[in-house]
Protein backbone atom coordinates (compact mmCIF):
# COMPACT_ATOMS: atom_id res chain seq x y z
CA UNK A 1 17.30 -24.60 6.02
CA UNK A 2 18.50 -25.15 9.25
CA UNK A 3 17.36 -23.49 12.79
CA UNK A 4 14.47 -22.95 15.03
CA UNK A 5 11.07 -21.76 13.63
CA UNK A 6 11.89 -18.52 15.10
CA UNK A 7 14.95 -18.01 13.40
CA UNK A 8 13.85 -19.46 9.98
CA UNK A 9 10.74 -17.07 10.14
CA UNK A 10 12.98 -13.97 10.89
CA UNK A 11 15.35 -14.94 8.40
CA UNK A 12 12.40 -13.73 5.62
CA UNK A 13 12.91 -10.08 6.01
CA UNK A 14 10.00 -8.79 8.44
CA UNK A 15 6.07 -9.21 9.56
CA UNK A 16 3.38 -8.91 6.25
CA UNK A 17 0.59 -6.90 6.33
CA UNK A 18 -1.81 -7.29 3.58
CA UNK A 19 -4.68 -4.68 2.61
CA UNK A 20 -6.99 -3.99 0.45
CA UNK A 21 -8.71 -0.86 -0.15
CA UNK A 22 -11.62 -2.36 -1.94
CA UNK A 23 -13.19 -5.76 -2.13
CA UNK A 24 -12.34 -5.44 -5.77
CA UNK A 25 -10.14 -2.90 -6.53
CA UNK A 26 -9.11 -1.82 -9.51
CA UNK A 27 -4.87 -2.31 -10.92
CA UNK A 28 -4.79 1.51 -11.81
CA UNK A 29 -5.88 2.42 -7.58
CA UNK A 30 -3.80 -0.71 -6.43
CA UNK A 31 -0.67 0.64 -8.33
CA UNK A 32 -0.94 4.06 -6.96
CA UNK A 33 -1.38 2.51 -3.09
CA UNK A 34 1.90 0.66 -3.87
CA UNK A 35 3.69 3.79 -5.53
CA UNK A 36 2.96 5.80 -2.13
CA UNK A 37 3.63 2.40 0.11
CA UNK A 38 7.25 2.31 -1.15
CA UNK A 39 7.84 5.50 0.00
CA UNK A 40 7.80 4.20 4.07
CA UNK A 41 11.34 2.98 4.96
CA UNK A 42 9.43 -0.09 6.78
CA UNK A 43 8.31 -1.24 3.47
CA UNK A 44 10.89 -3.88 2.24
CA UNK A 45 8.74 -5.26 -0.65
CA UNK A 46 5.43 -5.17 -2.43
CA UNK A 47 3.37 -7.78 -4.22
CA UNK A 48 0.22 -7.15 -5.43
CA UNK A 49 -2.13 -9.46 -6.02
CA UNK A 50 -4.61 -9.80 -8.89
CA UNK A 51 -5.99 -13.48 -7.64
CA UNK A 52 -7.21 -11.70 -4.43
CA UNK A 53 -9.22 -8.83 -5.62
CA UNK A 54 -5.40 -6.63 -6.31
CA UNK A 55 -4.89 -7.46 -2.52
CA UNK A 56 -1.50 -5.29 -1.67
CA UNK A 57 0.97 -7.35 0.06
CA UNK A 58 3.71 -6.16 2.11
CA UNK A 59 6.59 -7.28 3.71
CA UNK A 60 7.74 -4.96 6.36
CA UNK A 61 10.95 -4.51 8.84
CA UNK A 62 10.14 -4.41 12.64
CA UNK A 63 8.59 -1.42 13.97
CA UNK A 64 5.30 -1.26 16.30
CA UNK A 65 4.00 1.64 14.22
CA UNK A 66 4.23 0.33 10.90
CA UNK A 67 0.37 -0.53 10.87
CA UNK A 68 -0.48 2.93 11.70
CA UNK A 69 1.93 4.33 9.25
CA UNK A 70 0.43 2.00 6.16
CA UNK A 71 -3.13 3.27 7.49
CA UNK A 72 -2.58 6.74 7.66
CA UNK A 73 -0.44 6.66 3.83
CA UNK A 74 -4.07 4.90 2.33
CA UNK A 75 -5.73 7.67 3.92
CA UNK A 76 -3.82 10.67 2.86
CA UNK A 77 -4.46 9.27 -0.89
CA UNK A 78 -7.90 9.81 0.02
CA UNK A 79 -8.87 6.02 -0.16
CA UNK A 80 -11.18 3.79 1.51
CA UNK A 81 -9.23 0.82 3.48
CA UNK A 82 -11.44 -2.49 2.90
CA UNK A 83 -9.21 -4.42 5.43
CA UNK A 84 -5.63 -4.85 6.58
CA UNK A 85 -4.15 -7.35 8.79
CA UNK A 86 -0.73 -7.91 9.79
CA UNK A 87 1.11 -11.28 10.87
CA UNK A 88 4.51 -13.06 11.24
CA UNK A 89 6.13 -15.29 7.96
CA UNK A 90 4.68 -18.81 8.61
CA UNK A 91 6.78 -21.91 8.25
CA UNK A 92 4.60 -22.01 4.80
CA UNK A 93 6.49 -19.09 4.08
CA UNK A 94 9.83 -20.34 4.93
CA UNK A 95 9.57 -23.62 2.90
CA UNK A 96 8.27 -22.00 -0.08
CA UNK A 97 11.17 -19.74 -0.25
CA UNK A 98 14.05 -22.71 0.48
C-alpha cells in the first residue's frame, strides 16, 4: 500500500463507531441493533462481535451526525446504550486489511 497515513486510512471506507448496549448482551438483542443499524445510509458495514461481550461494530461514511443518528436508532428500539465511541481506521487497520 502506498500513500500517506491519511490517505491509506481513508482508503478503508469511513470512521468506526463501536457500541454496545449491554456489558454482555445477548446475540438475539445484538442482531436486532444490527437489523435496524443497516437501515442508516451512513452505515457501510457491520461486525458484531461475540469476543467483546456482542460489541456492534460499525464502519460508517463521513457525516458529523452519524453518532447522533446510531444513538437515537438504539433508542427508538427501546434499548439501553452501555457505551459507544467513535474513531478514525488506525494504521492497524490499514495493514491488517493489505
Amino acid at each position: 500500500a502506498q500513500g500517506t497515513p491519511s490517505e491509506l486510512k481513508d482508503s478503508l471506507g469511513g470512521d468506526r463507531i463501536t457500541l454496545r448496549i449491554r456489558e454482555f448482551t445477548s446475540t438475539e438483542e445484538a442482531e436486532i441493533v444490527c437489523a435496524e443499524l443497516r437501515n442508516l445510509e451512513e452505515v457501510t458495514e457491520i461486525f458484531l462481535s461475540p469476543s467483546q461481550g456482542n460489541a456492534i461494530n460499525l464502519v460508517v461514511t463521513a457525516d458529523p451526525l452519524v453518532l447522533s443518528k446510531v444513538q437515537a436508532a438504539v433508542r427508538e428500539l427501546g434499548l439501553p446504550l452501555f457505551s459507544i465511541s467513535q474513531s478514525r481506521p488506525s494504521l492497524d487497520d490499514v495493514y491488517l486489511r493489505v
